[in-house]
N, C-alpha and C. Protein backbone atom coordinates (compact mmCIF):
# COMPACT_ATOMS: atom_id res chain seq x y z
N UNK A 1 -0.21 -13.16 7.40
CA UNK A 1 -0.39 -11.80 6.97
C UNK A 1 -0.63 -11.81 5.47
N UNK A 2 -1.49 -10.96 4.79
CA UNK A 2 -2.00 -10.68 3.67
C UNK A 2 -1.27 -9.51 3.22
N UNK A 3 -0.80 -9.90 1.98
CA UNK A 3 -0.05 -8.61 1.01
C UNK A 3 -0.54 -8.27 -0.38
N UNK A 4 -0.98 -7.16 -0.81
CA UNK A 4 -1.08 -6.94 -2.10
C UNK A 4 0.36 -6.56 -2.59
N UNK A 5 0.05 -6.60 -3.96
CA UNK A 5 1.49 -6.44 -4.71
C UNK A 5 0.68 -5.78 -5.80
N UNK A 6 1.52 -4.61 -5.60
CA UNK A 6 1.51 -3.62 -7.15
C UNK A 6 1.94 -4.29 -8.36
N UNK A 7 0.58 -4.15 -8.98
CA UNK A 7 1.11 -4.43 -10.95
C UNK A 7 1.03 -3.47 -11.58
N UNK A 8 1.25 -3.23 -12.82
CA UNK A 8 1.11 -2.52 -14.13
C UNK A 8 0.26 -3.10 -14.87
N UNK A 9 -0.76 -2.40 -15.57
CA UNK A 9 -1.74 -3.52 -16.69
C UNK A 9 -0.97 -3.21 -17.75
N UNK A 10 -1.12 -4.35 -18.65
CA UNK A 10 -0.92 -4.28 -19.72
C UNK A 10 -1.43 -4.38 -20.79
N UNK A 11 -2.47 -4.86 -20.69
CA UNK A 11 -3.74 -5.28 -21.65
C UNK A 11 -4.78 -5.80 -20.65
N UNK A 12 -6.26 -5.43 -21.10
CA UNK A 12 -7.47 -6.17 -21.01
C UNK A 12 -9.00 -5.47 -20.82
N UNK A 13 -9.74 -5.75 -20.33
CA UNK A 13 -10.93 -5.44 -20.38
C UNK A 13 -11.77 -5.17 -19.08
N UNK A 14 -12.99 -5.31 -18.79
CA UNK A 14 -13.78 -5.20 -17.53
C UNK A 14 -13.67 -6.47 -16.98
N UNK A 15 -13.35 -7.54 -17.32
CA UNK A 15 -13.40 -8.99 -16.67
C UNK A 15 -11.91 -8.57 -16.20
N UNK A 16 -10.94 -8.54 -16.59
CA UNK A 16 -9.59 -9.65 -15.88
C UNK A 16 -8.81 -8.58 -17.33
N UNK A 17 -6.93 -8.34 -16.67
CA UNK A 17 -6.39 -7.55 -17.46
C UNK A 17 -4.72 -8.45 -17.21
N UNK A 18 -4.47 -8.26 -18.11
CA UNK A 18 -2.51 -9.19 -18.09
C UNK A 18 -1.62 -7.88 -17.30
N UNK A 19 -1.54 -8.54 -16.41
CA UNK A 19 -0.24 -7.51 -15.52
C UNK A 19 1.11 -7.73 -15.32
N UNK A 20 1.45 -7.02 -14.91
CA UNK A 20 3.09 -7.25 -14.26
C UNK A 20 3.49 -6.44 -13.67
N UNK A 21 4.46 -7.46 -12.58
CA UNK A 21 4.45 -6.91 -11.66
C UNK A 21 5.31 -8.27 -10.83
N UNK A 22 6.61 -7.31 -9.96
CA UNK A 22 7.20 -8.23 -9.17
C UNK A 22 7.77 -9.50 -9.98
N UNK A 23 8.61 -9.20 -11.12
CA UNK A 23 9.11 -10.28 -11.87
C UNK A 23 8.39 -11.25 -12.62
N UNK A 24 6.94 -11.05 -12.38
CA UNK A 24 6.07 -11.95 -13.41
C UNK A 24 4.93 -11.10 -14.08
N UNK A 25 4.14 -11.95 -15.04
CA UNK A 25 3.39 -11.09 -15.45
C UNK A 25 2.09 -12.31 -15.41
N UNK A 26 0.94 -11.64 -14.96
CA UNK A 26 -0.84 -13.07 -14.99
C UNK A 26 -1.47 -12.19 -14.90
N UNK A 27 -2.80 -12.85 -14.95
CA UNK A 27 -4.09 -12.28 -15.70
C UNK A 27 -4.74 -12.36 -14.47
N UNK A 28 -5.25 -10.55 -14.23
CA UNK A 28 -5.89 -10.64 -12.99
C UNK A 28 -7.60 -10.15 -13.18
N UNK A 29 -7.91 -10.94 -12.07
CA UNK A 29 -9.40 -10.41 -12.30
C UNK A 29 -9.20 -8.90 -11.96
N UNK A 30 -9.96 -8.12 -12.79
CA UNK A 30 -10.60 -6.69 -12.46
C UNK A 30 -11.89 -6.27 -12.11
N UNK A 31 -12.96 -7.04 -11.31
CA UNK A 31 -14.45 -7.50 -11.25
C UNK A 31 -14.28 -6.19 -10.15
N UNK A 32 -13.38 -6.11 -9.49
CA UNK A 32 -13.64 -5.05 -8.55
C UNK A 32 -13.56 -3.57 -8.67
N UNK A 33 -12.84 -3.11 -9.33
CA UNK A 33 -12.37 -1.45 -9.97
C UNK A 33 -12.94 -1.29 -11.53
N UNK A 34 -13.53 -2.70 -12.07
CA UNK A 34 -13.45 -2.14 -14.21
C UNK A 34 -11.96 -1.86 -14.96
N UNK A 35 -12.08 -2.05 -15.93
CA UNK A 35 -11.33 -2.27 -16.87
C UNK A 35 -10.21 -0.60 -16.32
N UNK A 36 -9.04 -1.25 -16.97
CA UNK A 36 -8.01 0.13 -16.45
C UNK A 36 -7.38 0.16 -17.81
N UNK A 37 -7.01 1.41 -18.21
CA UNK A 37 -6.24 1.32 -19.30
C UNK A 37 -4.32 0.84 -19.49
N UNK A 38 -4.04 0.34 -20.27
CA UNK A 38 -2.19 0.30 -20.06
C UNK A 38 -1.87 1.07 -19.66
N UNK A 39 -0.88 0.66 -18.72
CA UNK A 39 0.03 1.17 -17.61
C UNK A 39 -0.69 1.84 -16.38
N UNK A 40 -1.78 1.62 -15.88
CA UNK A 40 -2.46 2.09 -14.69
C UNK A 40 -1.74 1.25 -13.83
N UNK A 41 -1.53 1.48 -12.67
CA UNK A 41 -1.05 0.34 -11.82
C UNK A 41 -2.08 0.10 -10.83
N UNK A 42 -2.21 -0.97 -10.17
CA UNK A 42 -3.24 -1.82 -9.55
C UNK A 42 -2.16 -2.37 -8.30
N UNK A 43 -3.34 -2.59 -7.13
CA UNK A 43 -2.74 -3.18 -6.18
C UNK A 43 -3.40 -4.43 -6.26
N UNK A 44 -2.71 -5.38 -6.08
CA UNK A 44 -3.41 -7.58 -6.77
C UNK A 44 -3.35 -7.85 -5.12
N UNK A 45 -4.47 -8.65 -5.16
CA UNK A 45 -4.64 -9.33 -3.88
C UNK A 45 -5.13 -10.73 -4.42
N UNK A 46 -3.95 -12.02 -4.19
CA UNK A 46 -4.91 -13.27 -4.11
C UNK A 46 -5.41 -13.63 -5.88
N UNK A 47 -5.20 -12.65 -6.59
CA UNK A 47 -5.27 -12.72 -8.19
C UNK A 47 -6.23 -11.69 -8.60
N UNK A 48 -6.63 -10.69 -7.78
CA UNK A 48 -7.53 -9.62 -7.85
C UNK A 48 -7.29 -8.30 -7.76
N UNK A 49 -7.36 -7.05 -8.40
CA UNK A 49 -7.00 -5.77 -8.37
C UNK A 49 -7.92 -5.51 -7.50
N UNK A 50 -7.76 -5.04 -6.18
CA UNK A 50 -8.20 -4.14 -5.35
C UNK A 50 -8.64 -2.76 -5.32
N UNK A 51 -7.69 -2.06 -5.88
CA UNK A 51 -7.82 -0.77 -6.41
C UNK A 51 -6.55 -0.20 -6.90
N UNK A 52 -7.26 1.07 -7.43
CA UNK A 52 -6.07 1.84 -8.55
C UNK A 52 -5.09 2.28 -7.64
N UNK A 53 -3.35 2.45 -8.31
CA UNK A 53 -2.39 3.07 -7.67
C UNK A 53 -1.98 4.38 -8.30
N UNK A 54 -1.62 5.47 -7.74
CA UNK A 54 -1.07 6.22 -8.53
C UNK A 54 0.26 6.06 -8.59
N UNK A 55 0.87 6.07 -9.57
CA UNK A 55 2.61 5.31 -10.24
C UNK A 55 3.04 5.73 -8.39
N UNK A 56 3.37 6.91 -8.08
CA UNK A 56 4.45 7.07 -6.74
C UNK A 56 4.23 6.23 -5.47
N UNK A 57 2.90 5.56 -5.47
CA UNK A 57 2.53 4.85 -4.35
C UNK A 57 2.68 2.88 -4.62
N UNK A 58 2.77 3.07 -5.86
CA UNK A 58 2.96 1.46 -6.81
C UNK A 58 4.42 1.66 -6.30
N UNK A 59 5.41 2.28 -6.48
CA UNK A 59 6.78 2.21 -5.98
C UNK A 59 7.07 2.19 -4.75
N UNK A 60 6.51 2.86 -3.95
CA UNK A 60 6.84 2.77 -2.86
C UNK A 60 6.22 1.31 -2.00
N UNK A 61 5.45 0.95 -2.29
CA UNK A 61 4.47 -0.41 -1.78
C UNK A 61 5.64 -1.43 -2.43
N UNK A 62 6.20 -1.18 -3.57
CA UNK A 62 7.20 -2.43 -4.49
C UNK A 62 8.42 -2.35 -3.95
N UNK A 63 9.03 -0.90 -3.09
CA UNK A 63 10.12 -1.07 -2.54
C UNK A 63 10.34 -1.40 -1.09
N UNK A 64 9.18 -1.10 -0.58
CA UNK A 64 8.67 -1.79 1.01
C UNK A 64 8.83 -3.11 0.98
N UNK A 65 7.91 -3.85 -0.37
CA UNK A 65 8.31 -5.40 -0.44
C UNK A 65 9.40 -5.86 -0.39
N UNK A 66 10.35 -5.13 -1.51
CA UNK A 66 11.34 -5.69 -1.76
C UNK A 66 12.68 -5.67 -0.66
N UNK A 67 12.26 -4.39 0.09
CA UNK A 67 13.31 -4.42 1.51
C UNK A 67 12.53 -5.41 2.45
N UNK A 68 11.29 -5.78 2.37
CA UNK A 68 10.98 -6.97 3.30
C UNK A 68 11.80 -8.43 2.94
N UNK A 69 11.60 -8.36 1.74
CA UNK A 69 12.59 -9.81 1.12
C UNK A 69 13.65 -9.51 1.62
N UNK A 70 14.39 -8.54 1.04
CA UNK A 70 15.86 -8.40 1.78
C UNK A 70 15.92 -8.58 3.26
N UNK A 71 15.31 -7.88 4.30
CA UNK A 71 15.47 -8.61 5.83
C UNK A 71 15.37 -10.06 5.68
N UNK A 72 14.55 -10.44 5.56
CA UNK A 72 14.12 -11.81 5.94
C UNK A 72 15.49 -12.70 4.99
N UNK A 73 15.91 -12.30 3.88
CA UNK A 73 17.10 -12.78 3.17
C UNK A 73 18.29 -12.35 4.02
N UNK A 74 18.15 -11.64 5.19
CA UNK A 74 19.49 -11.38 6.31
C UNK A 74 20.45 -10.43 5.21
N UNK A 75 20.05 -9.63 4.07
CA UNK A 75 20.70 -8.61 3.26
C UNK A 75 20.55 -6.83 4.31
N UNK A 76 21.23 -6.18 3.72
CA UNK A 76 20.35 -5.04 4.13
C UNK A 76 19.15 -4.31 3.47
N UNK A 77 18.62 -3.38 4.25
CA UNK A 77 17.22 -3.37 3.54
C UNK A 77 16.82 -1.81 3.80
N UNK A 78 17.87 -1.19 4.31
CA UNK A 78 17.42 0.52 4.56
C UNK A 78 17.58 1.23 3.37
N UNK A 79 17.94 0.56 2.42
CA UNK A 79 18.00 1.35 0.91
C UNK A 79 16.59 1.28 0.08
N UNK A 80 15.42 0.11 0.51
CA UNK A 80 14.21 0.54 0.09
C UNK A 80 13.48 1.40 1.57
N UNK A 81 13.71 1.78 2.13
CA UNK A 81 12.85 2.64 2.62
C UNK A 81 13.09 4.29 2.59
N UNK A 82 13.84 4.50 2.23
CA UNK A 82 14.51 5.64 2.17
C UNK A 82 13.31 6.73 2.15
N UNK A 83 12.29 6.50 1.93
CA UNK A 83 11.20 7.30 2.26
C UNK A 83 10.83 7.66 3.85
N UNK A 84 11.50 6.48 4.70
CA UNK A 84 11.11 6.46 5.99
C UNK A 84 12.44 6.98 7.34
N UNK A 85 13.52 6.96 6.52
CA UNK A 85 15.11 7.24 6.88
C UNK A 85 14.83 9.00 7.46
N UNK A 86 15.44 8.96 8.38
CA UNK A 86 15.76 10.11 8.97
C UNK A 86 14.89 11.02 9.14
N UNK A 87 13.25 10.38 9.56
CA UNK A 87 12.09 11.73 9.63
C UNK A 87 11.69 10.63 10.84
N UNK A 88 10.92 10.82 12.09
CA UNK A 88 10.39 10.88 13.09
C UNK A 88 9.06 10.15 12.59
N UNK A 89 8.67 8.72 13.13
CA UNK A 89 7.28 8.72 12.94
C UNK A 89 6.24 9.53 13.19
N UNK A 90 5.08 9.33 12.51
CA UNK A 90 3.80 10.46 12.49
C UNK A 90 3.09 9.41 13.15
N UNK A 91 2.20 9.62 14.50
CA UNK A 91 0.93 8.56 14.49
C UNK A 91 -0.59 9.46 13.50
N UNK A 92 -1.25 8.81 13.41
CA UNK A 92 -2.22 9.07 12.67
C UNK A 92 -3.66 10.33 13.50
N UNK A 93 -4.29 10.78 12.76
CA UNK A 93 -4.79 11.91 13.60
C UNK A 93 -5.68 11.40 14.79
N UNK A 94 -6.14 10.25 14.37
CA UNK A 94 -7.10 9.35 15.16
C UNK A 94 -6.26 9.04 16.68
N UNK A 95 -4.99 8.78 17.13
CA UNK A 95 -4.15 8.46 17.55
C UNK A 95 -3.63 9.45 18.61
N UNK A 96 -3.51 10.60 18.03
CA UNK A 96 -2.50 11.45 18.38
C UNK A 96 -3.28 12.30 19.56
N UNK A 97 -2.77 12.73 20.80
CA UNK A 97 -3.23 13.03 22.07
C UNK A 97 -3.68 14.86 21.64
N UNK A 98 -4.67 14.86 22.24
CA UNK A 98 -5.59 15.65 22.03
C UNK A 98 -6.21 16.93 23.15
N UNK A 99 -6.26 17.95 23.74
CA UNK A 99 -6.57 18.50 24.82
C UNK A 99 -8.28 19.35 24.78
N UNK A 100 -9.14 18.57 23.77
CA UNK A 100 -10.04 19.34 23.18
C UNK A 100 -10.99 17.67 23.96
N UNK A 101 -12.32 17.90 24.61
CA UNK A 101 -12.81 16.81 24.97
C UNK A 101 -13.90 16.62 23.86
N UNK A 102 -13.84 15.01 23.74
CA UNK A 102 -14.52 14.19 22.81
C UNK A 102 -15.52 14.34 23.30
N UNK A 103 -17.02 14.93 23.22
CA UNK A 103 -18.42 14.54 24.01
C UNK A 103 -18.96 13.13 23.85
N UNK A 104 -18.64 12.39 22.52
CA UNK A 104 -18.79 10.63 21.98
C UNK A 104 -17.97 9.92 22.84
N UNK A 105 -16.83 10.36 23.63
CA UNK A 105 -16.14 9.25 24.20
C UNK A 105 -16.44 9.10 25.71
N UNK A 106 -15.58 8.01 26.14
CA UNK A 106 -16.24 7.49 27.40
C UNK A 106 -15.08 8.13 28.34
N UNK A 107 -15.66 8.90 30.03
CA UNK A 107 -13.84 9.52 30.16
C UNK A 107 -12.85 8.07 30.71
N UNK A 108 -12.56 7.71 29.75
CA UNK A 108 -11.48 7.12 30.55
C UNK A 108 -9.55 7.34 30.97
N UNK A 109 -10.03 8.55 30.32
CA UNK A 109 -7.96 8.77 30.53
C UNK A 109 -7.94 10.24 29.56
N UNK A 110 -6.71 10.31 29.34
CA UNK A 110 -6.47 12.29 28.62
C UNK A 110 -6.66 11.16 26.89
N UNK A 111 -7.10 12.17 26.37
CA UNK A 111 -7.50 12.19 24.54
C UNK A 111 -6.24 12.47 24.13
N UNK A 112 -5.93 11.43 22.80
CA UNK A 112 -4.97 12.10 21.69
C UNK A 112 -5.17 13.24 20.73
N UNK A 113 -4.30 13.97 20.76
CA UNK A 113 -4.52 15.27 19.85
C UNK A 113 -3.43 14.82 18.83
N UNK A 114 -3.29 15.41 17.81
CA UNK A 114 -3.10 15.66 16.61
C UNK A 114 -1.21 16.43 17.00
N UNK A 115 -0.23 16.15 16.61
CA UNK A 115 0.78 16.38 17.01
C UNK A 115 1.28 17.66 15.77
């Protein structure tokens, strides 16, 4: 499985910018988004900014990680999700059973609608 990890820039240009992020700080290429100014946060893939974060979604992606370390460290780990604690999953609209017929789809069974 493939993970990006939220950084912070701290300096650099349209090539590659010094980040940090997740206890270290390296020089990531930016060939894909352009130069970001200090403190934009970036999601790094592999040594590459993927794209821009806005700060509330850089935290939440950094505390998802960090309760993943904690499971797998056999700690507890419901204190980084706390975004996800006590609300009912949502499936996505694409997903969700539907009573309106698709004319694009093939009939094979009842459609998800939107819950």
């Amino acid at each position: 499985m493939c993970l990006g990890v939220p950084m912070r820039v701290i300096d650099g240009d349209d090539m590659s910018a010094l980040c940090e992020g997740a206890g270290r700080a390296e020089r990531i290429s930016m060939l894909l988004i352009g130069a970001q100014p200090p403190g934009a946060h970036v999601l790094v893939h592999l040594g590459t900014a993927m794209r821009v974060l806005e700060e509330e979604e850089a935290a939440l992606i950094a505390a998802a990680l960090a309760g993943l370390d904690a499971a797998l460290a056999g700690r507890t780990f419901e204190a980084h999700f706390a975004d996800l604690i006590d609300r009912e999953p949502q499936l996505p609209a694409h997903l969700a059973l539907s009573d309106e017929p698709d004319p694009g789809a093939l009939a094979l069974g009842p459609r998800r609608r939107q819950a």
